[in-house]
PDB file of N, CA and C in Angstrom:
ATOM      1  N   UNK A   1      11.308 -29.899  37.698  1.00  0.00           N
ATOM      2  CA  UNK A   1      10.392 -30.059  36.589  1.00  0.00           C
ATOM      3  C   UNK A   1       9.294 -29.005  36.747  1.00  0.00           C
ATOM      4  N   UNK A   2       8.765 -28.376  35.426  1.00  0.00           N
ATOM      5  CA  UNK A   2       8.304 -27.129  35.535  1.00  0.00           C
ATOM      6  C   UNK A   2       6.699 -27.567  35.216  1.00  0.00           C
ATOM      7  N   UNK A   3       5.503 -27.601  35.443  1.00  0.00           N
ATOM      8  CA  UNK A   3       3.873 -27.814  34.733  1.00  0.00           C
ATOM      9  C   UNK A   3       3.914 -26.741  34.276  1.00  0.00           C
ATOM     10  N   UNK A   4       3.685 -27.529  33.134  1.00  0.00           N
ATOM     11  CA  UNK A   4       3.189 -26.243  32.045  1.00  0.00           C
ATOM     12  C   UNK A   4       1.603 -26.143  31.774  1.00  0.00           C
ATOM     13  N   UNK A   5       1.148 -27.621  31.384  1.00  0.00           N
ATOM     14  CA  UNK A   5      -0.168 -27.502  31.474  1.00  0.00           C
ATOM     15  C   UNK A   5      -1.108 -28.798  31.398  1.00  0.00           C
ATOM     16  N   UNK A   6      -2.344 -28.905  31.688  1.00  0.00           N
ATOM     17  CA  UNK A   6      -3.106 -30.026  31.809  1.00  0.00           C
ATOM     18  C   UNK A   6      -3.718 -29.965  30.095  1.00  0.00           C
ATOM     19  N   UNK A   7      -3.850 -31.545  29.395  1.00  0.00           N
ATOM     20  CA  UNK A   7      -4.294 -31.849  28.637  1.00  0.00           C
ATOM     21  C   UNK A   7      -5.407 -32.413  28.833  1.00  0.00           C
ATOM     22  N   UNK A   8      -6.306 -31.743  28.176  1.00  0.00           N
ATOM     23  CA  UNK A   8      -8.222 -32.695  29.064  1.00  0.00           C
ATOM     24  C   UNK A   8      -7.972 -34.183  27.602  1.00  0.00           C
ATOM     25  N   UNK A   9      -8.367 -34.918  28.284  1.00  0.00           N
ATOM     26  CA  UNK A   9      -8.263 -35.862  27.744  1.00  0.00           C
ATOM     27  C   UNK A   9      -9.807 -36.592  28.331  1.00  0.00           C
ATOM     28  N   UNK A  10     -10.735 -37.302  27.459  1.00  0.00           N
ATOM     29  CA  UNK A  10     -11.856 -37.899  28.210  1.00  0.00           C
ATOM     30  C   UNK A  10     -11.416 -39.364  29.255  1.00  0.00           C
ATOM     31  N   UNK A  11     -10.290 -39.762  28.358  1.00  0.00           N
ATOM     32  CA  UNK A  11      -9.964 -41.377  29.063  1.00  0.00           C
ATOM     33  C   UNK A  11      -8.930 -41.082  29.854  1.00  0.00           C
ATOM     34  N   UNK A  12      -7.783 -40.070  29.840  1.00  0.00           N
ATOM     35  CA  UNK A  12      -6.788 -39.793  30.596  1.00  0.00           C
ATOM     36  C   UNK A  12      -6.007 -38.560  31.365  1.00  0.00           C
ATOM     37  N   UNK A  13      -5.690 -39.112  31.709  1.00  0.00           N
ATOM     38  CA  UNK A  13      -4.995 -37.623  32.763  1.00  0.00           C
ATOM     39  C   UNK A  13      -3.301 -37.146  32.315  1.00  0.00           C
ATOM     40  N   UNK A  14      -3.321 -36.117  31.093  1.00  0.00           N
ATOM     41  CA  UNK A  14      -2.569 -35.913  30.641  1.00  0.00           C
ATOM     42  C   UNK A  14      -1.886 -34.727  30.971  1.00  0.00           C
ATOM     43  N   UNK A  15      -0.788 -34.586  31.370  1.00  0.00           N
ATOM     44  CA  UNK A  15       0.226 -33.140  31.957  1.00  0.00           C
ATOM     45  C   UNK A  15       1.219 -32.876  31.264  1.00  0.00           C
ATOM     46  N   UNK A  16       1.709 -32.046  30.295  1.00  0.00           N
ATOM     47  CA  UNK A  16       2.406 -31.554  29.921  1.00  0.00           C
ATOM     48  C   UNK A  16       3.774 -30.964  31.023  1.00  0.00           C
ATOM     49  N   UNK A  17       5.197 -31.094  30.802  1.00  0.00           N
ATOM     50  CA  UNK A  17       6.012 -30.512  31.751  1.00  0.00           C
ATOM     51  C   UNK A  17       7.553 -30.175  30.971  1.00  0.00           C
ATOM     52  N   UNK A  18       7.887 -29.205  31.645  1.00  0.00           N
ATOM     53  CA  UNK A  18       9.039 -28.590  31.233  1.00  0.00           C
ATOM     54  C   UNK A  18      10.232 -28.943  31.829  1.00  0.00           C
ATOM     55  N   UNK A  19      11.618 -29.723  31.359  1.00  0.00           N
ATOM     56  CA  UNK A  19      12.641 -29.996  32.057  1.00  0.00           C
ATOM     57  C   UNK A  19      13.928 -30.510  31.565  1.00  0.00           C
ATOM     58  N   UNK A  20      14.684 -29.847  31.872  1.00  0.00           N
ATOM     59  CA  UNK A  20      15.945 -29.941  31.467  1.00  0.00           C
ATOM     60  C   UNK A  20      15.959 -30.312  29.441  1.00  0.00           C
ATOM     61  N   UNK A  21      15.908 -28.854  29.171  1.00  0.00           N
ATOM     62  CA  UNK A  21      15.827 -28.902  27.517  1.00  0.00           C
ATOM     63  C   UNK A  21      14.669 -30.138  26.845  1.00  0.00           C
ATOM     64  N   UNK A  22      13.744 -30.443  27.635  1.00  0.00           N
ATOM     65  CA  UNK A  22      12.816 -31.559  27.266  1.00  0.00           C
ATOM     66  C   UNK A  22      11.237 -31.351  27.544  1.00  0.00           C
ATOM     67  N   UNK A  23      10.096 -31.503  26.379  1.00  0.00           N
ATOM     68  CA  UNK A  23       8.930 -31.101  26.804  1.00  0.00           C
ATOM     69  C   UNK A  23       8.546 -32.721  27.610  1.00  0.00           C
ATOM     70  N   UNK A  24       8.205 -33.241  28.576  1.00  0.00           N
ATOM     71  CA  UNK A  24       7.660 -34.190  28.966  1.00  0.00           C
ATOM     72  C   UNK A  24       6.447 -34.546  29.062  1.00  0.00           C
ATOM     73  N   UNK A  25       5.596 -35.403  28.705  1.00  0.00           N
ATOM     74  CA  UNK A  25       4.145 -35.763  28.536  1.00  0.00           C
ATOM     75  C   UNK A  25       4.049 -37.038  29.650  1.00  0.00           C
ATOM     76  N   UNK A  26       2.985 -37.159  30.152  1.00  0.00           N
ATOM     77  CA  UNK A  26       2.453 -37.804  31.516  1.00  0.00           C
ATOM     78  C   UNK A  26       1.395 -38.720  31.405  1.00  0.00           C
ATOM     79  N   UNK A  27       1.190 -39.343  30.917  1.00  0.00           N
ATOM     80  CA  UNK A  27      -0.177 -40.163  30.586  1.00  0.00           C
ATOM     81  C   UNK A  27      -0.235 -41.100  31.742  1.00  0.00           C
ATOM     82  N   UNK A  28      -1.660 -40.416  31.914  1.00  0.00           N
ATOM     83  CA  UNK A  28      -2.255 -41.386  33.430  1.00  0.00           C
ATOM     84  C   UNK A  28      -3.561 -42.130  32.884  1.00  0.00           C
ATOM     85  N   UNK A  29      -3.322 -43.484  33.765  1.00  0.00           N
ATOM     86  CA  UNK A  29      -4.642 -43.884  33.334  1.00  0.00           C
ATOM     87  C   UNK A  29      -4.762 -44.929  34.787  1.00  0.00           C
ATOM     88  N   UNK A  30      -5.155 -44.866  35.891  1.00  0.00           N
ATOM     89  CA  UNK A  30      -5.430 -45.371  37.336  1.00  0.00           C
ATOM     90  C   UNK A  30      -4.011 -45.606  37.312  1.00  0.00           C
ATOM     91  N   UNK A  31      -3.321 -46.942  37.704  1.00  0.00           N
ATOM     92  CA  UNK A  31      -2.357 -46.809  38.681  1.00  0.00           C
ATOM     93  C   UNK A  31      -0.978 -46.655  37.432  1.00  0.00           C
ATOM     94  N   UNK A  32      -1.286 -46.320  36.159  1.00  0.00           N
ATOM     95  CA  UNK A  32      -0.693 -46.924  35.464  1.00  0.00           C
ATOM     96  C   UNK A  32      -0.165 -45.577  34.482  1.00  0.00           C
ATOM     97  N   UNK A  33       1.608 -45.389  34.070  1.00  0.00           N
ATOM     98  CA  UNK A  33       1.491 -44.000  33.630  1.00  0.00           C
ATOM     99  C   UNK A  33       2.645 -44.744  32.602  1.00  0.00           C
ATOM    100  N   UNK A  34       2.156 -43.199  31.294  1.00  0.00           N
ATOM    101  CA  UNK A  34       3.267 -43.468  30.004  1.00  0.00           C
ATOM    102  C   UNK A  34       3.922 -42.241  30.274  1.00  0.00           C
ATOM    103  N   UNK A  35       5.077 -42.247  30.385  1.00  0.00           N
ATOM    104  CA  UNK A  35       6.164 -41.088  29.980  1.00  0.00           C
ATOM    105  C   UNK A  35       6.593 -40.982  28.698  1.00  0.00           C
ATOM    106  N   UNK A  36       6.792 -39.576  28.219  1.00  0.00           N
ATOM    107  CA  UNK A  36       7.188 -39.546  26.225  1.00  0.00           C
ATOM    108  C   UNK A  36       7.929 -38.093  27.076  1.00  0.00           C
ATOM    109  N   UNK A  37       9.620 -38.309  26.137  1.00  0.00           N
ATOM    110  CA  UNK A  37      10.147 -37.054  26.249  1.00  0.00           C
ATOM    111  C   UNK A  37      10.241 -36.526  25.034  1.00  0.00           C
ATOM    112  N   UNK A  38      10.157 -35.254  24.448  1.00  0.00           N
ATOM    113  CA  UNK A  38      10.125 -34.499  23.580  1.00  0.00           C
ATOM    114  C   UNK A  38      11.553 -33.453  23.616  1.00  0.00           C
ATOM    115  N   UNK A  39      12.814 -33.339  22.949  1.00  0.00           N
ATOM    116  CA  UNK A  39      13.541 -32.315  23.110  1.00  0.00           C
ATOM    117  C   UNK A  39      12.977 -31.390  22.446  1.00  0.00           C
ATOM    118  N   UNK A  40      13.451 -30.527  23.248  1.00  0.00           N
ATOM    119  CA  UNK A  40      12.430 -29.029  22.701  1.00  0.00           C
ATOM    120  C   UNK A  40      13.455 -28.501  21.421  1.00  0.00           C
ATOM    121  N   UNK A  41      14.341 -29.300  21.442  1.00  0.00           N
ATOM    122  CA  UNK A  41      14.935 -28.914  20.137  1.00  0.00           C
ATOM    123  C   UNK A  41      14.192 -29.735  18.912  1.00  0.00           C
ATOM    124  N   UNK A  42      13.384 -30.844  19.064  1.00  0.00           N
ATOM    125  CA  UNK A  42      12.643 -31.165  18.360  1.00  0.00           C
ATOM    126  C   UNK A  42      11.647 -30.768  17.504  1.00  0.00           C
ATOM    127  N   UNK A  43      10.461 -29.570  17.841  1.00  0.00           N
ATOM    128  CA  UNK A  43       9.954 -29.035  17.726  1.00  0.00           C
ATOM    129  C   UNK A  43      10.093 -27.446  17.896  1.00  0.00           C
ATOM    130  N   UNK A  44       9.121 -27.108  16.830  1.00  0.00           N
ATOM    131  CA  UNK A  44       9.067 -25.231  17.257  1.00  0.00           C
ATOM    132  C   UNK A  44       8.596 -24.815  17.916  1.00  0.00           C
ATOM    133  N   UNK A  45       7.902 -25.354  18.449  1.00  0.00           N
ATOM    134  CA  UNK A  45       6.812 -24.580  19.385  1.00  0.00           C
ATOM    135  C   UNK A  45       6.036 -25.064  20.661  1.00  0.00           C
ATOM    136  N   UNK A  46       5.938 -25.179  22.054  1.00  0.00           N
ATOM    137  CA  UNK A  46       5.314 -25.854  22.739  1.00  0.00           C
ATOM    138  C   UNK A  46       4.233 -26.271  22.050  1.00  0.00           C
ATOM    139  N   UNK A  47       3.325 -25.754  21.510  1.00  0.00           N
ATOM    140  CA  UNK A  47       2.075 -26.196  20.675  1.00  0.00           C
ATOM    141  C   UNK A  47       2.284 -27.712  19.639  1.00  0.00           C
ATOM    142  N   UNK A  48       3.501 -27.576  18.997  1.00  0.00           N
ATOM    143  CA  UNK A  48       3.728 -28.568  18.407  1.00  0.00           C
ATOM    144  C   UNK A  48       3.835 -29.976  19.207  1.00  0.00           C
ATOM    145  N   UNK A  49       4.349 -29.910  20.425  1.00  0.00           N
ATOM    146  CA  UNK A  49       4.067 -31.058  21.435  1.00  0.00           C
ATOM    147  C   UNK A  49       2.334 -31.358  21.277  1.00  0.00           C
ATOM    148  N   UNK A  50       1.554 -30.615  21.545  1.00  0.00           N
ATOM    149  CA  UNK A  50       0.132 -31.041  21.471  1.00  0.00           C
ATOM    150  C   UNK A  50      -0.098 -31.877  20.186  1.00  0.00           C
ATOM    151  N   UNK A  51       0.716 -31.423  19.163  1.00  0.00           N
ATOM    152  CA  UNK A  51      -0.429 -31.955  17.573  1.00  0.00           C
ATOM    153  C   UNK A  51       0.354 -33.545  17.528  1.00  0.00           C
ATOM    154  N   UNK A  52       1.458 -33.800  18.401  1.00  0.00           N
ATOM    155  CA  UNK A  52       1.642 -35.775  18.536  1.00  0.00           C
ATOM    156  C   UNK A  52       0.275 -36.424  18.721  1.00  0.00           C
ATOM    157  N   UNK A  53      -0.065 -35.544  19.542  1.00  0.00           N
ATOM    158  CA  UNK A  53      -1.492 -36.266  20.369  1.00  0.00           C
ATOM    159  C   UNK A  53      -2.410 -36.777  19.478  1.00  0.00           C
ATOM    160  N   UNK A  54      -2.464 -37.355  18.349  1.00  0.00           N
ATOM    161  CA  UNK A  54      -3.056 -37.586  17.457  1.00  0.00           C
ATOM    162  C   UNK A  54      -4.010 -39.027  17.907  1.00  0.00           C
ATOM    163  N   UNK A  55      -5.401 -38.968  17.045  1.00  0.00           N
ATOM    164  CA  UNK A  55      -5.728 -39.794  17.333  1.00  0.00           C
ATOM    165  C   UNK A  55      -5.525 -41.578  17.528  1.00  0.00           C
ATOM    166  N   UNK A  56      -4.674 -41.624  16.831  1.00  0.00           N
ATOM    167  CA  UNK A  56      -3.366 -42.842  16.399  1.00  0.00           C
ATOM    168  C   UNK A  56      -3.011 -43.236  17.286  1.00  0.00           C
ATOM    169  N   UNK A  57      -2.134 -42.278  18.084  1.00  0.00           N
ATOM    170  CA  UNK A  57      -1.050 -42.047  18.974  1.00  0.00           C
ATOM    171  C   UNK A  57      -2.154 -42.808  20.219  1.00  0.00           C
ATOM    172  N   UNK A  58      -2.938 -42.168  20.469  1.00  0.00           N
ATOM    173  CA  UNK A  58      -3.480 -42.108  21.930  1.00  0.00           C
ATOM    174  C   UNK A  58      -4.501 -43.378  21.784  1.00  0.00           C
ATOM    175  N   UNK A  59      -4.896 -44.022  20.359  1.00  0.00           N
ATOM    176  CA  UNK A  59      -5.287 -45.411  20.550  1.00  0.00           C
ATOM    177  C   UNK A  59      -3.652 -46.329  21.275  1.00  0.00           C
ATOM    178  N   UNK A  60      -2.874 -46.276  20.489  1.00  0.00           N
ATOM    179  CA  UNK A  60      -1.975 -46.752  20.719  1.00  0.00           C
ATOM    180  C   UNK A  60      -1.607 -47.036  22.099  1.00  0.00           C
ATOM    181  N   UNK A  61      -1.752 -45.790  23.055  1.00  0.00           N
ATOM    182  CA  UNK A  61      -1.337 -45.545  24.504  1.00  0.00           C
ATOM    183  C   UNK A  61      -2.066 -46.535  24.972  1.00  0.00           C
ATOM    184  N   UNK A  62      -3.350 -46.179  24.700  1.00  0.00           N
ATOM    185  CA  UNK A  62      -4.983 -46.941  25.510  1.00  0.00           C
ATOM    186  C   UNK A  62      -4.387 -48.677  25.041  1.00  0.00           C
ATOM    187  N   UNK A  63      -4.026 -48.563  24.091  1.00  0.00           N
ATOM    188  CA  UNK A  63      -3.652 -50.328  24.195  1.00  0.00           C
ATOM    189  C   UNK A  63      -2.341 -50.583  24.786  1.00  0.00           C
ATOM    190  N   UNK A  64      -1.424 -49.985  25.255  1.00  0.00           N
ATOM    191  CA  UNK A  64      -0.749 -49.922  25.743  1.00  0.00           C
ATOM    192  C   UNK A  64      -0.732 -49.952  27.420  1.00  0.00           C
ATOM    193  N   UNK A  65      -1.739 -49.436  27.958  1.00  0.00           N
ATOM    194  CA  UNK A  65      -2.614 -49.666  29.230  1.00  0.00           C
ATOM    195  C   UNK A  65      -2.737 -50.649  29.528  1.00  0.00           C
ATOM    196  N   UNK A  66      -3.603 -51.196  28.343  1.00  0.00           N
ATOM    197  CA  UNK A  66      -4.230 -52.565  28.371  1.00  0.00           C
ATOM    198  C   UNK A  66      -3.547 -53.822  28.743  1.00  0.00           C
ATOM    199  N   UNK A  67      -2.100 -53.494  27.910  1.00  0.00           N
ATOM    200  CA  UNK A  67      -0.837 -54.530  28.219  1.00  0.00           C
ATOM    201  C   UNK A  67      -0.323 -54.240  29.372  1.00  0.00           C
ATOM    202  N   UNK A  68      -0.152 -53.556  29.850  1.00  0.00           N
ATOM    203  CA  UNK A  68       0.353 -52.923  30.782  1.00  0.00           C
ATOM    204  C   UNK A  68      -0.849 -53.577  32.470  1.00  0.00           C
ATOM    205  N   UNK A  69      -1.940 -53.344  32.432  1.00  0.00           N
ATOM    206  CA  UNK A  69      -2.641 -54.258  33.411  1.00  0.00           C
ATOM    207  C   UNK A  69      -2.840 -55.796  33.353  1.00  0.00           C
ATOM    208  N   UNK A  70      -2.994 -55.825  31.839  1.00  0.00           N
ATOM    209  CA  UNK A  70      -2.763 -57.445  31.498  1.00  0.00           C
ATOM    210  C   UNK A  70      -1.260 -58.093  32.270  1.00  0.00           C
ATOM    211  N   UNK A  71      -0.293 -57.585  31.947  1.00  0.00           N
ATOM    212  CA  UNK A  71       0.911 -57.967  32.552  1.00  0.00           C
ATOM    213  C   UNK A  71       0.504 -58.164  34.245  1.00  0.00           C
ATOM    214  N   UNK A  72       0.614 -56.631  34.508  1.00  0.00           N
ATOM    215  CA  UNK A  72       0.180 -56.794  36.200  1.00  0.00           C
ATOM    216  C   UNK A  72      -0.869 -57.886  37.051  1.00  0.00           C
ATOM    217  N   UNK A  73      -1.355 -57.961  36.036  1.00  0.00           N
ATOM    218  CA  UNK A  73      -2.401 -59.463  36.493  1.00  0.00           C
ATOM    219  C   UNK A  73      -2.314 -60.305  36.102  1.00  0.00           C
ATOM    220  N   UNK A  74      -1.369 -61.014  35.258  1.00  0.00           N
ATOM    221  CA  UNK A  74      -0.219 -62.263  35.095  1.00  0.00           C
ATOM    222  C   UNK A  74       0.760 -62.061  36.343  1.00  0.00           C
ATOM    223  N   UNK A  75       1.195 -61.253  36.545  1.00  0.00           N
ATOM    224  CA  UNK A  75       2.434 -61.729  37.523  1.00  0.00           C
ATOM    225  C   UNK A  75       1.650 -61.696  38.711  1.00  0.00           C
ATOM    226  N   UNK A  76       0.549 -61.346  39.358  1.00  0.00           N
ATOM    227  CA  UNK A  76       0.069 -61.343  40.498  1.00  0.00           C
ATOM    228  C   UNK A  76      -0.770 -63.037  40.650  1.00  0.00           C
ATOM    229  N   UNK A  77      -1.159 -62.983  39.438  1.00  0.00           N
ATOM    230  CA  UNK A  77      -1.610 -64.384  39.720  1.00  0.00           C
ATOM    231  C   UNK A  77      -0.723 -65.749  39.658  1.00  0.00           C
ATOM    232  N   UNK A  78       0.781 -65.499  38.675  1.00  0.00           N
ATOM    233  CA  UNK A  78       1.757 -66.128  39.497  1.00  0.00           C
ATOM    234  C   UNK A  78       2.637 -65.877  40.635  1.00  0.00           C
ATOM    235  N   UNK A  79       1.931 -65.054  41.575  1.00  0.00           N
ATOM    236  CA  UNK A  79       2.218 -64.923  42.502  1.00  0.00           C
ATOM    237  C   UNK A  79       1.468 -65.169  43.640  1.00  0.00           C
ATOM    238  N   UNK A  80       0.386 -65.498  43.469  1.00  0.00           N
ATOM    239  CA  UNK A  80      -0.879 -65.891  44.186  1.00  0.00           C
ATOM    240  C   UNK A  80      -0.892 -64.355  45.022  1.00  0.00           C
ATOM    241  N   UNK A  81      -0.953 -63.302  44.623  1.00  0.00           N
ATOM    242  CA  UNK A  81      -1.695 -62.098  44.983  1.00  0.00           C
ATOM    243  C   UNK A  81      -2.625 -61.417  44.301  1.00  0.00           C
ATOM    244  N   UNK A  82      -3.492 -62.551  43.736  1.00  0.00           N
ATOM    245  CA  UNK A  82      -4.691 -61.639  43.104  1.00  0.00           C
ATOM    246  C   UNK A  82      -5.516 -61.552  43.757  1.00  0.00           C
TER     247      UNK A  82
END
């Protein structure tokens, strides 16, 4: 897998990557990450991967987080490891 480049993001830690005919996107947010593959046959242009990033999109992710720790702290507390 190839880095192509860092996306500044204020809430997240976003990396762009190159691999096997696919642009890949990385969304970090602490222990917790979204993967999105893009075929580069999808788009024209690496640039066109950036304009998904819409503001829509990246509420969406951020609530997606949200479920995503919510879960992790349901199963820990039926697990008595909280």
């Amino acid at each position: 897998m190839r880095f192509v480049q860092d996306i500044p993001h204020p809430q997240f830690r976003i990396g762009l990557y190159a691999w096997n005919g696919k642009y890949i996107l990385k969304i970090d947010a602490g222990p917790y990450e979204q993967t999105y593959k893009v075929s580069e046959m999808d788009v024209v242009e690496q640039d066109d991967v950036l304009t998904l990033l819409d503001d829509t999109f990246l509420t969406r992710v951020a609530d997606r987080f949200h479920e995503m720790a919510a879960d992790w702290q349901a199963t820990q507390e039926r697990h008595e490891l909280d």
